[in-house]
Protein backbone atom coordinates (compact mmCIF):
# COMPACT_ATOMS: atom_id res chain seq x y z
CA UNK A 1 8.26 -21.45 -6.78
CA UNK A 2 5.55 -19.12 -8.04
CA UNK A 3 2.14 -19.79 -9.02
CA UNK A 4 1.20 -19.66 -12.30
CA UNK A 5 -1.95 -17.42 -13.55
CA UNK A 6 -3.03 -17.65 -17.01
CA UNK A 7 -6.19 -15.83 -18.68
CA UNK A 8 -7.25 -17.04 -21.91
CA UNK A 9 -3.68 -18.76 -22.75
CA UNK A 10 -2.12 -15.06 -21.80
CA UNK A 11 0.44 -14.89 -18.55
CA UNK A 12 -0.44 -12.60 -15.80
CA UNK A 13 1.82 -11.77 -13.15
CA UNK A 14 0.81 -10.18 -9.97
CA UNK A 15 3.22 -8.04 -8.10
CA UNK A 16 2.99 -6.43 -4.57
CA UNK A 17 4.31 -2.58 -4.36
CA UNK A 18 5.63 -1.32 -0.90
CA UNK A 19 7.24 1.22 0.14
CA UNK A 20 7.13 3.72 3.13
CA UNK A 21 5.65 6.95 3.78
CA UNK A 22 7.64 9.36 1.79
CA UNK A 23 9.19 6.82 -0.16
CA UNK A 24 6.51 7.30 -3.44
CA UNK A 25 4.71 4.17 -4.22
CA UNK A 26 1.35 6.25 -5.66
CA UNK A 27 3.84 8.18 -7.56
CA UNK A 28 5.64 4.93 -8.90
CA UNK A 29 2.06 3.23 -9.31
CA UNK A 30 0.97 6.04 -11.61
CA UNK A 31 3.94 5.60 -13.92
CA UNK A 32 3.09 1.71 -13.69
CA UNK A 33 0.01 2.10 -14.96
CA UNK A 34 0.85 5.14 -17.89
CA UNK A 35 2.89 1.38 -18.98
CA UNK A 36 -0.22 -0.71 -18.51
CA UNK A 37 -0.18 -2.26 -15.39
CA UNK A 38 -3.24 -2.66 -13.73
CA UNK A 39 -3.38 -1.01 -10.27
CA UNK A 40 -5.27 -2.38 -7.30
CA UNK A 41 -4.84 -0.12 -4.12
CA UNK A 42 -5.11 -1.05 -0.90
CA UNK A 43 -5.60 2.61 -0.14
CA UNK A 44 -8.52 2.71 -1.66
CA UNK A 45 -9.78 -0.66 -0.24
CA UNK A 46 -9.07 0.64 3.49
CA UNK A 47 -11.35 2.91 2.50
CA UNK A 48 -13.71 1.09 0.78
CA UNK A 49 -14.45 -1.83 4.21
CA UNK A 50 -15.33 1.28 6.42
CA UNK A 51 -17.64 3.13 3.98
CA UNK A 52 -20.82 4.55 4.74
CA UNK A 53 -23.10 1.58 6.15
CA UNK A 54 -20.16 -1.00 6.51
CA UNK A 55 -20.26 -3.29 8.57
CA UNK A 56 -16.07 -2.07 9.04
CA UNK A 57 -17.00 1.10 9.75
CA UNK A 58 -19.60 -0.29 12.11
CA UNK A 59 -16.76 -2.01 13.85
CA UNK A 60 -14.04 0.78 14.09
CA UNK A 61 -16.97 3.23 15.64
CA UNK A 62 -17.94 0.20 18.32
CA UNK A 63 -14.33 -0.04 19.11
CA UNK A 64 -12.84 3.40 19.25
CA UNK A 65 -16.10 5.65 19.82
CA UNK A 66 -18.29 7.44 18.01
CA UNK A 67 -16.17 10.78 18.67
CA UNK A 68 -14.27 9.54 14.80
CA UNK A 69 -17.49 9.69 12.94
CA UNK A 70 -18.04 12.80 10.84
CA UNK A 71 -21.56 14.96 10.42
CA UNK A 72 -21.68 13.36 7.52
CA UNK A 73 -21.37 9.83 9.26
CA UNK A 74 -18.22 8.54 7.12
CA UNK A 75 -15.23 8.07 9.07
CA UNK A 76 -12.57 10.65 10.47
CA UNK A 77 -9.57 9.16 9.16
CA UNK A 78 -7.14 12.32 9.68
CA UNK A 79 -8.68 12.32 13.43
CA UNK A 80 -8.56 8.07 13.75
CA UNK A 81 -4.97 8.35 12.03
CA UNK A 82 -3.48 10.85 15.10
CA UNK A 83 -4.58 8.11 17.14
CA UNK A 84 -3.20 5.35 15.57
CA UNK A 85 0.18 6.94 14.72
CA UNK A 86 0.96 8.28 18.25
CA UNK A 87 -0.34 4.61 20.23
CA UNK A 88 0.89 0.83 18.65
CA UNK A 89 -1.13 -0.67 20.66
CA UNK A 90 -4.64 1.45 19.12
CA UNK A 91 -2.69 0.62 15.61
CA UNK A 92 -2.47 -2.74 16.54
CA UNK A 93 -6.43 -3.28 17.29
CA UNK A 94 -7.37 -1.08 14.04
CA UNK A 95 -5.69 -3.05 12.08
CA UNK A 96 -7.21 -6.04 13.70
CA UNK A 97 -10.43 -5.02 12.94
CA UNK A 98 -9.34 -4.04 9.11
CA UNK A 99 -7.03 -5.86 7.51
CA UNK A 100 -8.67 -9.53 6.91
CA UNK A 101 -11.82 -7.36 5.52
CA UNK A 102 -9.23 -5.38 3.42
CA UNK A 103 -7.24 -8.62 2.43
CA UNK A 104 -11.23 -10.49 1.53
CA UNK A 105 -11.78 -7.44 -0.90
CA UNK A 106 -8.15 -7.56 -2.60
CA UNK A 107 -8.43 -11.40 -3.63
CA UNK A 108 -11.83 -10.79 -4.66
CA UNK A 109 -10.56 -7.83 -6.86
CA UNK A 110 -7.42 -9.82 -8.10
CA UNK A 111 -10.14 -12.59 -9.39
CA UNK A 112 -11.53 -9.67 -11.20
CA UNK A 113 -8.82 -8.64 -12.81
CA UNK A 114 -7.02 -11.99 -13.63
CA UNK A 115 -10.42 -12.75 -15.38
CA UNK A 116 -10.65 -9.08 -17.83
CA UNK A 117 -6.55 -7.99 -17.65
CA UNK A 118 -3.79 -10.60 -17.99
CA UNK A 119 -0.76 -9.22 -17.94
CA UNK A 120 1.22 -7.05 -15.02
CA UNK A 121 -1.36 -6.30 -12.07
CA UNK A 122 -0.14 -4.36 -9.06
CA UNK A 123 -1.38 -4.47 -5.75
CA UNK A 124 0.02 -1.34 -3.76
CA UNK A 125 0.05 -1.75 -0.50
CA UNK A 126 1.70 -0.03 2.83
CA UNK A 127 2.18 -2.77 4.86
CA UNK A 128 2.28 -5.74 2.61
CA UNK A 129 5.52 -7.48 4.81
CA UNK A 130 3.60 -7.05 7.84
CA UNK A 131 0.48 -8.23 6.28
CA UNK A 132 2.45 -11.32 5.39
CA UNK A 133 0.65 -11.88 2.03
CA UNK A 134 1.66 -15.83 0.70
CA UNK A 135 2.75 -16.34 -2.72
CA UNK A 136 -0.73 -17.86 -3.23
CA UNK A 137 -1.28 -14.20 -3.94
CA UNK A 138 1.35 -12.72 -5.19
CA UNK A 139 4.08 -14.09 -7.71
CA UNK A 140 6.42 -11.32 -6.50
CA UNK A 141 7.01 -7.96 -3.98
CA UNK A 142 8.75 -5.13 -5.02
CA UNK A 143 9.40 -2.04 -2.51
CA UNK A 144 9.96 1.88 -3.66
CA UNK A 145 12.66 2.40 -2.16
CA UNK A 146 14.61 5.86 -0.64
CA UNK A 147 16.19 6.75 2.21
CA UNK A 148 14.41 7.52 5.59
CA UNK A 149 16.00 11.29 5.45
CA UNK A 150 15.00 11.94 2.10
CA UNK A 151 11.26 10.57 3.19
CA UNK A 152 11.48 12.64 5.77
CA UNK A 153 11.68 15.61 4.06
CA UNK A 154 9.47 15.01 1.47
CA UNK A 155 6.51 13.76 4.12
CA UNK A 156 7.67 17.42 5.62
CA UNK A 157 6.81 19.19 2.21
CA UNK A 158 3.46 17.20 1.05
CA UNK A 159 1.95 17.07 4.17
CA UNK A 160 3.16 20.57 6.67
CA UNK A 161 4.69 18.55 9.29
CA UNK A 162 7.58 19.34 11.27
CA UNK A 163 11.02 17.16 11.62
CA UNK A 164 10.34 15.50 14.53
CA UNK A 165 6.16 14.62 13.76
CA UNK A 166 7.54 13.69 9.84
CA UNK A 167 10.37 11.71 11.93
CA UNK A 168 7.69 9.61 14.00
CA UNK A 169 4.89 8.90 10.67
CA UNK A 170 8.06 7.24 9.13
CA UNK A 171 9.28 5.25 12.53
CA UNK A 172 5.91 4.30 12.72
CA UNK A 173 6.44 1.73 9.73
CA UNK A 174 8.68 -1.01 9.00
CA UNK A 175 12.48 0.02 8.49
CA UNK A 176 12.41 0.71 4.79
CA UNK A 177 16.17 -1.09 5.13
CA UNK A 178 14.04 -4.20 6.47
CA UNK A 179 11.87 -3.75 3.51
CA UNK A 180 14.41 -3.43 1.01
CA UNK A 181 16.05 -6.61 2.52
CA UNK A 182 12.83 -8.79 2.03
CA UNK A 183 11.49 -7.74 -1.56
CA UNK A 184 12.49 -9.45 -4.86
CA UNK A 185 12.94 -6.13 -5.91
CA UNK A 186 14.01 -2.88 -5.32
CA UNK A 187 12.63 0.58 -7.34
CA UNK A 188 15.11 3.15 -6.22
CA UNK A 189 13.23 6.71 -5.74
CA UNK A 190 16.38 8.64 -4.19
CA UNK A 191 16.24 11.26 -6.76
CA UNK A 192 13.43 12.81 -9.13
CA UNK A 193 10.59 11.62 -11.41
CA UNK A 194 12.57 10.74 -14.55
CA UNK A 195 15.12 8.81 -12.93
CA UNK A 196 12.15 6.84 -11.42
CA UNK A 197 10.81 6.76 -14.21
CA UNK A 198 14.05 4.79 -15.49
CA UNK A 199 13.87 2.32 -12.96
CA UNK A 200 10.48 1.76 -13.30
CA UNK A 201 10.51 0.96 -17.22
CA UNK A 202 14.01 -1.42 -15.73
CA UNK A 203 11.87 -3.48 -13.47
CA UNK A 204 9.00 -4.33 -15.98
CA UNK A 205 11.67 -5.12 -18.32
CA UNK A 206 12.87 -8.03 -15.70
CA UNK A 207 9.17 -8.68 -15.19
CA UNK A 208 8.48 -9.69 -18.69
């Protein structure tokens, strides 16, 4: 069913990490790679196609205005984000505009990898149901997974917000029930660090 990677004779198995806001994939990728999994963030990608100079960057500014463009000429993402998170439809052409350039980078950094780190790479990534990723790509998906109340609160605490804003972030996103439904499988992150830690060191067990 899955497709087989091997680098120099050695196994490597590439895994998809999801998750919602709140739920604590960077939190869970950390503790991935303290156990030597290789991290590739999407995050940091989406960040990467609209650097300075991009021609991504070039394309968000042509589409939403130049009003999202710091002094420094990088890109306002906390200003672009209260756009995007309060309209589906500006989401909708953002992410239009983003995620093939996002998706060109990740296979060219998964080539990368395969080629220097066989072996467990993870690519964390927000939306990686609705990005509909083949299994070309990835041998498996896993989601971190807690309830929407107890991302609620913790969205509340990290980032100031009240209920109701914390509330709409998280309805923003998939159902983290849907997500849970569609992975292969499910980190549970409904209570603290060590117990994560627990199921973490569980799942590469099944992994390996």
């Amino acid at each position: 069913m899955f497709k087989k990677r091997k680098n120099n004779g050695e196994p490597a198995i590439v895994v998809g990490l999801t998750g919602c806001i709140g739920s604590g994939k960077s939190t869970a990728a950390e503790i991935l790679r303290e156990h030597g999994a290789k991290i590739i963030d999407a995050d940091l990608l989406a960040r990467e196609v609209v650097a300075p100079g991009s021609q991504g960057l070039s394309e968000v500014i042509n589409h939403f205005g130049k009003q999202y463009l710091t002094a420094a000429g990088e890109l306002d993402r906390k200003k672009l984000a209260a756009l995007v998170f309060n309209d589906q439809q500006k989401r909708a052409e953002l992410e239009k505009i983003l995620h093939p350039k996002i998706r060109e980078l990740f296979l060219k950094k998964l080539e990368e990898t395969l080629r220097s780190n066989p072996g467990v790479i993870v690519y964390v990534v927000p939306l990686l149901f609705e990005s509909k990723l083949s299994r070309e790509e990835l041998n498996y998906t896993a989601v971190v997974y807690a309830p929407a109340e107890v991302c609620i609160n913790r969205i509340m605490v990290r980032d100031g917000l009240s209920y109701k804003e914390a509330e709409k972030r998280l309805a923003a996103q998939m159902d983290i029930e849907e997500k849970r439904r569609l992975a292969d499988y499910v980190i549970d992150n409904s209570g603290g660090i060590e117990e994560l830690r627990n199921e973490i060191v569980g799942f590469l067990k099944k992994l390996r």
